[in-house]
Protein backbone atom coordinates (compact mmCIF):
# COMPACT_ATOMS: atom_id res chain seq x y z
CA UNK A 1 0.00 0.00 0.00
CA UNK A 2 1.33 3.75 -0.85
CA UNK A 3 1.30 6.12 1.16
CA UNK A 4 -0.25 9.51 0.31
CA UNK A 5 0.06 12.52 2.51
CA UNK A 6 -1.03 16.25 2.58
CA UNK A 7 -1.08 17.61 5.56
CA UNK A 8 -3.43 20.16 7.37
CA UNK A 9 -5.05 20.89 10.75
CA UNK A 10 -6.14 17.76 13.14
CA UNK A 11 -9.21 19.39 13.20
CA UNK A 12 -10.07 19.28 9.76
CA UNK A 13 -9.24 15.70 9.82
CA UNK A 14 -11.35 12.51 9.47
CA UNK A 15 -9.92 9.30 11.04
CA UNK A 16 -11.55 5.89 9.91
CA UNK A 17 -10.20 2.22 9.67
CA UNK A 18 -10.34 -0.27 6.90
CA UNK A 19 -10.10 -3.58 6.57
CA UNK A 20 -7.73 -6.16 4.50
CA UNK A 21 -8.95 -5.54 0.85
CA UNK A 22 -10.08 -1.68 1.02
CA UNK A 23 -8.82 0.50 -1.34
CA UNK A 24 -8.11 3.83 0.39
CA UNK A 25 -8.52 7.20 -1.57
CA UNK A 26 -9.24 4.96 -4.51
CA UNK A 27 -5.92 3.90 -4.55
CA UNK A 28 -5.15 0.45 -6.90
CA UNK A 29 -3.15 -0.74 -3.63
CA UNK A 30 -5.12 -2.98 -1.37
CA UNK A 31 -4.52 -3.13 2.23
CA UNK A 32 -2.38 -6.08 2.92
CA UNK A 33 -2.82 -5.96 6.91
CA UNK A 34 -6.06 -7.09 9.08
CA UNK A 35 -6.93 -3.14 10.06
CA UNK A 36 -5.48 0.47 8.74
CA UNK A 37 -6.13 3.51 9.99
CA UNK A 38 -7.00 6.35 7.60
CA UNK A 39 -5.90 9.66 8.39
CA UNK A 40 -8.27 11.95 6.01
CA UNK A 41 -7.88 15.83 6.40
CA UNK A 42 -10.60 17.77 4.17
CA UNK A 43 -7.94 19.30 1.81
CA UNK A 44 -7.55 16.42 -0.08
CA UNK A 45 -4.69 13.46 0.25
CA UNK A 46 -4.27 11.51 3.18
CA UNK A 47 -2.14 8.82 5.12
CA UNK A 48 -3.04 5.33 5.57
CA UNK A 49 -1.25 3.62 8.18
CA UNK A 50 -1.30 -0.12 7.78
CA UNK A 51 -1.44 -3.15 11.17
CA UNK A 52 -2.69 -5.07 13.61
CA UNK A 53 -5.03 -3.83 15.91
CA UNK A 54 -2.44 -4.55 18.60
CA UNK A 55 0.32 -2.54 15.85
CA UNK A 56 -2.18 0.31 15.53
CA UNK A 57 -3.01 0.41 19.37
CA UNK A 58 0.53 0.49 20.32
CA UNK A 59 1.40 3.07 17.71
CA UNK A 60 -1.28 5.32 19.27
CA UNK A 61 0.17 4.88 23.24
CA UNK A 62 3.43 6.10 21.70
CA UNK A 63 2.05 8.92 19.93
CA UNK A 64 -0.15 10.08 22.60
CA UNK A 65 3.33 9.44 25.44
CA UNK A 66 5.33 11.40 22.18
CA UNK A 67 2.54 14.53 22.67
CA UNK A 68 1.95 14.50 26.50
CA UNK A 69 4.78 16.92 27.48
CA UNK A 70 3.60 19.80 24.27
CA UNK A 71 0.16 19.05 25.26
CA UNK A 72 0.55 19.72 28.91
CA UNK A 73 2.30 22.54 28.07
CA UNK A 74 -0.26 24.27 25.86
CA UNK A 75 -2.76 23.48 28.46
CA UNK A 76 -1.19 25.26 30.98
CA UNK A 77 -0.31 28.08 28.87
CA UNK A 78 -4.58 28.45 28.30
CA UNK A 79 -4.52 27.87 31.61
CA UNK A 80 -2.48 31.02 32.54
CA UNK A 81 -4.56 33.18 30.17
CA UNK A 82 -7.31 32.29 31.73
CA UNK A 83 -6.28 33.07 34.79
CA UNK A 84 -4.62 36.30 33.67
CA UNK A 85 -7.63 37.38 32.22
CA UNK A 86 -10.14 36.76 34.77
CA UNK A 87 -8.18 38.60 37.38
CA UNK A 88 -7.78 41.89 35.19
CA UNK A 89 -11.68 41.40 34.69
CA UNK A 90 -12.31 40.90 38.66
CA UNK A 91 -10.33 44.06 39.86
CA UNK A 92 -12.03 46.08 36.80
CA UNK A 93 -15.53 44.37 36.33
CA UNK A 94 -16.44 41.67 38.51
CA UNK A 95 -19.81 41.00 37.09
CA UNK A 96 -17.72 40.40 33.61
CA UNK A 97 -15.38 37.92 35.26
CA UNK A 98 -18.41 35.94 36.50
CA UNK A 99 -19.36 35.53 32.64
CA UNK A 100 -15.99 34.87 31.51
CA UNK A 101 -15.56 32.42 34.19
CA UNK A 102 -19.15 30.85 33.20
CA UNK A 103 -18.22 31.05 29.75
CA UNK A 104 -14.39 29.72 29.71
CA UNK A 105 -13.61 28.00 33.20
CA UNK A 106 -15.25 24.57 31.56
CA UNK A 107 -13.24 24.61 28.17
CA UNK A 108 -9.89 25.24 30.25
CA UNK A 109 -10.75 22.93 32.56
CA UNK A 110 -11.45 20.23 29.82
CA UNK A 111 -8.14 21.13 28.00
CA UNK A 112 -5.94 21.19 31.57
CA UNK A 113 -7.18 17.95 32.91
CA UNK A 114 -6.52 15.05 30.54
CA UNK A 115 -3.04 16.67 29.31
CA UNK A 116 -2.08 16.69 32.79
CA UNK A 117 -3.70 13.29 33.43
CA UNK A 118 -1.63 12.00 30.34
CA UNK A 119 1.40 13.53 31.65
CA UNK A 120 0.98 12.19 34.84
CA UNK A 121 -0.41 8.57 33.51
């Protein structure tokens, strides 16, 4: 199986598997292995990555140990404008850090906890 690849934001990408015999992206290569993952980002192209589900599940662990540290990071860094933020809006308009609190504290807090739970894990 070939490999294609364009890349683009995670965001903007679709992740499926096939099975032995699919023909990703319409490619003439068949996949050879029992599972791939397909790695499809809306601008076209893609990467196919080829295993067994045991392959594929340990390639994920090592991808998600490989991002812990950046993600941790970048959650803490929301984390700190956040908190930067609300306390300029407490000393200057408390009833506006209330709504910035009810309006940001939960997607922090879902950002902050699994990257630190991975980092920690």
């Amino acid at each position: 199986m070939g490999i294609s690849a364009e890349w683009g934001r995670a965001s903007d990408t679709a992740v499926e598997v096939v099975h032995r015999g699919d023909q990703p992206f319409g490619s003439a290569d068949a996949v050879e292995a029992t599972a791939a993952l397909v790695f499809d980002p809306s601008s076209g192209g893609g990467l196919v990555v080829e295993g067994s589900a045991r392959e594929l599940d340990a390639m994920l662990a090592a991808a998600r140990a490989a991002l812990a540290p950046a993600l941790a990071a970048e959650a803490l860094a929301e984390w700190n404008r956040y908190e930067t933020t609300h306390a300029e809006l407490l000393s200057s308009d408390p009833s506006g850090a209330d709504r910035y609190e009810d309006d940001h504290l939960p997607d922090v807090a879902a950002t902050l906890a699994p990257a630190l739970a991975a980092q920690l894990g």
